[in-house]
Protein backbone atom coordinates (compact mmCIF):
# COMPACT_ATOMS: atom_id res chain seq x y z
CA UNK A 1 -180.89 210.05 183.60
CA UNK A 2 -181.51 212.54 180.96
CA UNK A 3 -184.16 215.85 181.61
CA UNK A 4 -186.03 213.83 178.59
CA UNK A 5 -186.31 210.53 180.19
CA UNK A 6 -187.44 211.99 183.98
CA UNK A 7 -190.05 214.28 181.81
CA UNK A 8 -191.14 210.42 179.82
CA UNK A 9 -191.22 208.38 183.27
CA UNK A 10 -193.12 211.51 184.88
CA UNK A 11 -195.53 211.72 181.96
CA UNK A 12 -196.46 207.56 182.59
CA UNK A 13 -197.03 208.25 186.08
CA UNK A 14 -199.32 210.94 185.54
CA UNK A 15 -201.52 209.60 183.04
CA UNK A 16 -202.29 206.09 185.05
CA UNK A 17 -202.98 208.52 188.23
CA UNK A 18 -205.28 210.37 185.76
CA UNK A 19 -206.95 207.22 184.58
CA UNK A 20 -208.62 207.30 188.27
CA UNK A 21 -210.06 210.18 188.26
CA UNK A 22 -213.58 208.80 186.87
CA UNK A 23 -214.06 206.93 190.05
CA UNK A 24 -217.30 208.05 191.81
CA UNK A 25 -215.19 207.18 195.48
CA UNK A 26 -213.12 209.72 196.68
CA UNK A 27 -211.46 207.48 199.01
CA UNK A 28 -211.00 204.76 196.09
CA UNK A 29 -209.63 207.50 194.31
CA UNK A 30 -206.95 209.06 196.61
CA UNK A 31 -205.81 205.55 197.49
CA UNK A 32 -204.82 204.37 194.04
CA UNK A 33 -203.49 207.78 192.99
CA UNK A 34 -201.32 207.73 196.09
CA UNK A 35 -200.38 204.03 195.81
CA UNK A 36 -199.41 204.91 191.79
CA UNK A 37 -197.10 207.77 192.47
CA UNK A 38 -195.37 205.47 195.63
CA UNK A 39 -194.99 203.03 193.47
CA UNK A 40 -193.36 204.69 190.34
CA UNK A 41 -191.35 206.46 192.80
CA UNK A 42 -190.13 203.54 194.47
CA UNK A 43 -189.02 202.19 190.79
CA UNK A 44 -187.43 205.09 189.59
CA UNK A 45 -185.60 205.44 192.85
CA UNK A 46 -184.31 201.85 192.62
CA UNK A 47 -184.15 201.72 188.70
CA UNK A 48 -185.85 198.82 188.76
CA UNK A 49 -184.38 196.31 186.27
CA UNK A 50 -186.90 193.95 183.94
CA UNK A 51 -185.59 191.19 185.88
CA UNK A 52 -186.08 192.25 189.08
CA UNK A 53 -189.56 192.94 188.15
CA UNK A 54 -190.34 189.93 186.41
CA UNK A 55 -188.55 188.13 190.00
CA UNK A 56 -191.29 190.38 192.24
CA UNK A 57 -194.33 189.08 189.87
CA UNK A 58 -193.09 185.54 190.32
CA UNK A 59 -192.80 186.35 193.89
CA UNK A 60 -196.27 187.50 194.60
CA UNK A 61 -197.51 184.79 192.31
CA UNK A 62 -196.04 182.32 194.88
CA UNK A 63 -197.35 184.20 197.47
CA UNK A 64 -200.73 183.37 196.02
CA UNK A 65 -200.42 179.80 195.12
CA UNK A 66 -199.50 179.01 198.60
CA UNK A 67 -202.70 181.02 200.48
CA UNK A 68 -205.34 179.07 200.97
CA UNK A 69 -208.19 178.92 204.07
CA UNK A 70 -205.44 177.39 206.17
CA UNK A 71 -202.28 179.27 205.26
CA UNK A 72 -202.11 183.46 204.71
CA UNK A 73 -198.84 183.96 203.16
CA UNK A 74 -199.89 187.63 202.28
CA UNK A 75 -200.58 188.63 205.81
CA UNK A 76 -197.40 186.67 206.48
CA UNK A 77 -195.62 189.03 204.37
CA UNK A 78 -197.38 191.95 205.60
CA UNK A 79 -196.42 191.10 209.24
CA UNK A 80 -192.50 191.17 208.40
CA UNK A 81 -192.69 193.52 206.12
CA UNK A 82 -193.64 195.64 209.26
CA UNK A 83 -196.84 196.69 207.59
CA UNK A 84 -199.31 194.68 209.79
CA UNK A 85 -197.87 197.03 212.79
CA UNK A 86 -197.46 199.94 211.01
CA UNK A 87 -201.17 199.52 210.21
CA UNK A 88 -202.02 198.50 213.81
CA UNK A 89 -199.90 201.59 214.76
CA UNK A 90 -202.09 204.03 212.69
CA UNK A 91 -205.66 202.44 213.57
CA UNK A 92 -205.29 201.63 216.79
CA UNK A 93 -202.71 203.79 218.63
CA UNK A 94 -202.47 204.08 222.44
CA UNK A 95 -204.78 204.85 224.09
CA UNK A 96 -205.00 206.63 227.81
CA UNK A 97 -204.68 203.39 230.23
CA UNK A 98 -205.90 200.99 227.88
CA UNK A 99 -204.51 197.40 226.58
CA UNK A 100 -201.83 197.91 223.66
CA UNK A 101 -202.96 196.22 220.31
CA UNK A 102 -200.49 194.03 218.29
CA UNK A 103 -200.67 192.31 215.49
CA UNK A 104 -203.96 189.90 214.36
CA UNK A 105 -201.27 187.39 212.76
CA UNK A 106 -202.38 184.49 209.95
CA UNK A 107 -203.57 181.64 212.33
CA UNK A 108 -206.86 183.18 213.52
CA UNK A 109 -209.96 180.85 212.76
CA UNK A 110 -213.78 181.42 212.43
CA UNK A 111 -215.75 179.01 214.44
CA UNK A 112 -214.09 178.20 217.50
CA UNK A 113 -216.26 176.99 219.99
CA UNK A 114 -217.31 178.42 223.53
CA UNK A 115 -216.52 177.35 226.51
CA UNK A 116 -217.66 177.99 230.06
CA UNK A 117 -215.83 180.52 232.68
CA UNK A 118 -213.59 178.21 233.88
CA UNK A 119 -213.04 175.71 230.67
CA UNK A 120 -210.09 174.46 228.45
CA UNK A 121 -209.22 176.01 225.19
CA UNK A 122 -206.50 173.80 225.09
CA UNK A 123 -208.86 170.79 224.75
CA UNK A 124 -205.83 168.26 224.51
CA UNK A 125 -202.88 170.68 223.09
CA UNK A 126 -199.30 169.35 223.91
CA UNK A 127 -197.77 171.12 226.87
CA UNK A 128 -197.78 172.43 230.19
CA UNK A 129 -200.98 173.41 231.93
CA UNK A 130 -201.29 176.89 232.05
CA UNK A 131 -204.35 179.36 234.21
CA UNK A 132 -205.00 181.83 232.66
CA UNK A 133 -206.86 184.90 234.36
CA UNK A 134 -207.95 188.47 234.70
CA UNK A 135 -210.51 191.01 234.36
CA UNK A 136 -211.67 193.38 231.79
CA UNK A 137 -212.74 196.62 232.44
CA UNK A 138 -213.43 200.47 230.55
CA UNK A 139 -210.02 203.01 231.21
CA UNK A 140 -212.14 204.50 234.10
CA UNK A 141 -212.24 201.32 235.67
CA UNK A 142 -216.22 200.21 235.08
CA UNK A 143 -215.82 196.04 234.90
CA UNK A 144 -217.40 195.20 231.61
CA UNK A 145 -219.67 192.28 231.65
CA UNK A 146 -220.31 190.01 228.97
CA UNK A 147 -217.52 191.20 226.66
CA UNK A 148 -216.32 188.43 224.15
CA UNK A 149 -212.60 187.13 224.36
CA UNK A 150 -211.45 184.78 221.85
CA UNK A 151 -208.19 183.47 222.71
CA UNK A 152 -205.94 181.13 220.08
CA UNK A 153 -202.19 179.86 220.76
CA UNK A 154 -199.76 177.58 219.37
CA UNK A 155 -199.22 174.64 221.90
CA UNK A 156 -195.43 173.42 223.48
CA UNK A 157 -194.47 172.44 219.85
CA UNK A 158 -194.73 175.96 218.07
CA UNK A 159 -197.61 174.64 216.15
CA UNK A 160 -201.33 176.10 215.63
CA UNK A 161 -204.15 173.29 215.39
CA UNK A 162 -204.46 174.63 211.49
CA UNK A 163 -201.00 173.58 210.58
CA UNK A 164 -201.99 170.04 211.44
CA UNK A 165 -203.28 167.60 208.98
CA UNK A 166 -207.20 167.16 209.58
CA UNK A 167 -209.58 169.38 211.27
CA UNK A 168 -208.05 169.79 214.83
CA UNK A 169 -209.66 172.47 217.13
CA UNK A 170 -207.19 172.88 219.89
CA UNK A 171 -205.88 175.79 221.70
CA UNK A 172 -208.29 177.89 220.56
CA UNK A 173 -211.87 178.86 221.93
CA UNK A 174 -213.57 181.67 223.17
CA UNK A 175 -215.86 182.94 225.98
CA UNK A 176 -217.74 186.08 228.05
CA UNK A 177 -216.59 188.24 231.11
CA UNK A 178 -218.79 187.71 234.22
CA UNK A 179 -220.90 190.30 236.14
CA UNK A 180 -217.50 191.50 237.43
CA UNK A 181 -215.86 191.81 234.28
CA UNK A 182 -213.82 188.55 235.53
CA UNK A 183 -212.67 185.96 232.91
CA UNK A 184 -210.33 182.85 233.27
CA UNK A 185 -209.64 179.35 231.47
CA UNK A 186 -207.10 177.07 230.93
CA UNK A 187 -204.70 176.67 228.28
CA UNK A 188 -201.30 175.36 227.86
CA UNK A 189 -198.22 177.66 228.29
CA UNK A 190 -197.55 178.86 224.82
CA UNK A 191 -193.60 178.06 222.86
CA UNK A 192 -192.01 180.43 220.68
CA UNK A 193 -192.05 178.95 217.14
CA UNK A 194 -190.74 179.69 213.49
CA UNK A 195 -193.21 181.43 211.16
CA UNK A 196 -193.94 179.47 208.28
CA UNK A 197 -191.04 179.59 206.65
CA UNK A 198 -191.03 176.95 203.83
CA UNK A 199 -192.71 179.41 201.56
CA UNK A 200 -191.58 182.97 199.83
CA UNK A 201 -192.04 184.59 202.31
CA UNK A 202 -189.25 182.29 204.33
CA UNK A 203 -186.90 183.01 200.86
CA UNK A 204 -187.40 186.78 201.66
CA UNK A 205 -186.34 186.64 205.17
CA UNK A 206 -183.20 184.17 204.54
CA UNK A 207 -181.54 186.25 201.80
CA UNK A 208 -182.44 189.41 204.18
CA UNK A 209 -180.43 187.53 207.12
CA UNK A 210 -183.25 187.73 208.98
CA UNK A 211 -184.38 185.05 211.47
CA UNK A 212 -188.09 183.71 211.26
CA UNK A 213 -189.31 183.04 214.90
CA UNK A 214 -191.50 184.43 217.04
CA UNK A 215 -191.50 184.80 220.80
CA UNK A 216 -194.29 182.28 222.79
CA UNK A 217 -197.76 184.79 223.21
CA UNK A 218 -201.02 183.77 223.49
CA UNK A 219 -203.62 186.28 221.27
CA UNK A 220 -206.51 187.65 222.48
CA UNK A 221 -209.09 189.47 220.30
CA UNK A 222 -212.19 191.09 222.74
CA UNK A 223 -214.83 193.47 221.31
CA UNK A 224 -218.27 194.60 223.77
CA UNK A 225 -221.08 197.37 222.49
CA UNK A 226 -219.28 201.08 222.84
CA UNK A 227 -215.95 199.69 222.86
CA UNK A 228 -213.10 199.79 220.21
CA UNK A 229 -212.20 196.00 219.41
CA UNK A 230 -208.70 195.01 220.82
CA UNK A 231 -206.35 192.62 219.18
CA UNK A 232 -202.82 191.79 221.36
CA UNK A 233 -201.10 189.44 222.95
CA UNK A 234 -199.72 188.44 226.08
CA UNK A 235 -195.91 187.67 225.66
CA UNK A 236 -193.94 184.94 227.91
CA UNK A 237 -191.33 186.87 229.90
CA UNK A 238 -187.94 186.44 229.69
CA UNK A 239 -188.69 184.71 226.11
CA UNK A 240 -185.23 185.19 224.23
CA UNK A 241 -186.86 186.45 220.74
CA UNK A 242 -188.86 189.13 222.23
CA UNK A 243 -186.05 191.25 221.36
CA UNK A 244 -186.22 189.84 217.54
CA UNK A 245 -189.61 189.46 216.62
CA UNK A 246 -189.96 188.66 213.24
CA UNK A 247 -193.12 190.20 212.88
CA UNK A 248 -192.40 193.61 215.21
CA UNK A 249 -195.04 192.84 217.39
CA UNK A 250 -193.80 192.82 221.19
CA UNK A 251 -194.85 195.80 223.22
CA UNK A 252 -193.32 195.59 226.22
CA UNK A 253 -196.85 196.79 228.17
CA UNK A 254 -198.09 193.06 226.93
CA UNK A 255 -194.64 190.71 228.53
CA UNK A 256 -196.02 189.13 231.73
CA UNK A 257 -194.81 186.54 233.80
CA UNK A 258 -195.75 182.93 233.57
CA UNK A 259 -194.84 181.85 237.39
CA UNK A 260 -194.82 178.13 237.50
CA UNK A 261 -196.10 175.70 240.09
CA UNK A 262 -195.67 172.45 241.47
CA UNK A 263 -198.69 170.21 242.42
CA UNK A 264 -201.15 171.75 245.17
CA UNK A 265 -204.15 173.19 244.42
CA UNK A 266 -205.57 175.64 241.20
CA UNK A 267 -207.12 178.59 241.57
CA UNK A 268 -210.23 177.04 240.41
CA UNK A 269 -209.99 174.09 242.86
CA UNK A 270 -208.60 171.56 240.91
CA UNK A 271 -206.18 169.36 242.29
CA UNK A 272 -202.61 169.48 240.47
CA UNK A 273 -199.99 166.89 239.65
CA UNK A 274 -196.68 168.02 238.26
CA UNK A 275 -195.85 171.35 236.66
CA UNK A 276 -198.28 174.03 235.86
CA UNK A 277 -198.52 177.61 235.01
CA UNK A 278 -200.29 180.55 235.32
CA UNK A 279 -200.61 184.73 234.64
CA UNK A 280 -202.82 187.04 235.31
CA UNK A 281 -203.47 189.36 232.40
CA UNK A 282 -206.11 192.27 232.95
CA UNK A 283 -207.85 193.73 229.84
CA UNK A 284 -208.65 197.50 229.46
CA UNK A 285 -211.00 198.57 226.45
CA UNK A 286 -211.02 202.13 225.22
CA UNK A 287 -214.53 203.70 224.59
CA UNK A 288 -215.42 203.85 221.04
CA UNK A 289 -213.84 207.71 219.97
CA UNK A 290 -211.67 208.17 222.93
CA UNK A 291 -208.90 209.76 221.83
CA UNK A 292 -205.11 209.63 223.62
């Protein structure tokens, strides 16, 4: 590349970073003008060919035929891309004796219902019977009552209700800490599972050589007054992908055991026939501006 061409390329780049400078937010502003120069960068640094760009504006066009209110393929794409941790990373790092935070993934849903200390989120899900349990509590230890925990999983066949036909509401639900900051419910013990892979975002990860599952986790969003939200997981242990997440999320703070059982009795009383699970999984918020 000629001194005249790097001075023409510079001189593009410049002037579309320039054409931001009218905008009355400063945050607006430093975004795009950061985003422009990556971005030209990025292309010069690749020479990107007309082809290869017209390939990545098809791509993205995909992308968006394929979201809908069921399906985010650009989150999807986000999450192996790395970004979605990356992001997590940067927002929500450690913290002092708190819970680690993972990624929020494309399968959350508004509207779940609540149910009672005690209740089934996996309201008919396929698979085993699982307890779940624990407490959640401020990193000095102070039990924090009424705090809200939504939980959503795929069931035994790597599926989420929303990637079946019709309006399904299973494994999924969500519901308060007691006085003691105790919570528990039942579920079914979660399967590791493909991400949607029938999409572009399945095309990017097959010519990368790149494998598409996931290891079995159960997600867990809770948020209480003067407490930074938490989104993570619980992870199986002794899962065999949760050394090749697709999505980067595994923290190895978050892999607990699942012991299982045979028959007897449930923690909660209920009399058990066959195999059933359950883990204990206590929840520690950071205060809101507590700093590592």
């Amino acid at each position: 590349m000629t001194g005249d061409q790097g001075l023409r390329e510079q001189a593009v780049t410049d002037e579309v970073v320039a054409s931001f400078a009218g905008a009355k937010d400063e945050r607006y502003r430093v975004v795009m003008g950061s985003l422009v120069r990556h971005l030209h960068a990025f292309a010069r640094d690749v020479r990107l060919t007309q082809e290869e760009w017209d390939a990545a504006i098809g791509f993205l066009t995909r992308i968006g035929h394929i979201t809908d209110d069921r399906r985010q393929e650009f989150v999807l794409l986000s999450d192996v891309l790395g970004l979605s941790m990356l992001t997590v990373g940067m927002n929500a790092p450690p913290q002092q004796g708190a819970t680690e935070s993972t990624v929020f993934g494309p399968f959350f849903a508004e509207g779940a219902p609540e149910i009672e200390p005690g209740g089934d989120i996996g309201r008919g899900a396929p698979g085993t019977p699982c307890w779940v349990s624990g407490s959640v509590r401020s990193t000095d230890g102070t039990p924090i009552t009424d705090a809200r925990i939504d939980v959503w999983e795929a069931d035994e066949d790597g599926l989420y209700d929303v990637q079946y036909a019709g309006n399904r509401m299973q494994g999924r639900g969500w519901l308060r800490s007691g006085a003691d900051g105790g919570y528990r419910f039942w579920s079914v013990r979660p399967a590791p599972y493909p991400i949607p892979d029938d999409g572009p975002v399945g095309e990017l990860l097959a010519r990368g050589a790149r494998g598409p599952m996931r290891p079995a986790h159960v997600h867990f969003m809770v948020t209480a007054p003067g407490f930074r939200r938490l989104v993570t997981h619980i992870f199986v242990e002794g899962d065999e992908y949760l050394d090749r997440d697709a999505v980067f999320g595994v923290r190895r703070s978050l892999v607990h055991a699942f012991t299982e059982r045979e028959g007897g009795t449930a923690p909660d009383g209920r009399a058990m026939d066959g195999v059933w699970n359950e883990v204990a999984f206590d929840i520690v918020l950071a205060p809101e501006g507590e700093t590592t």
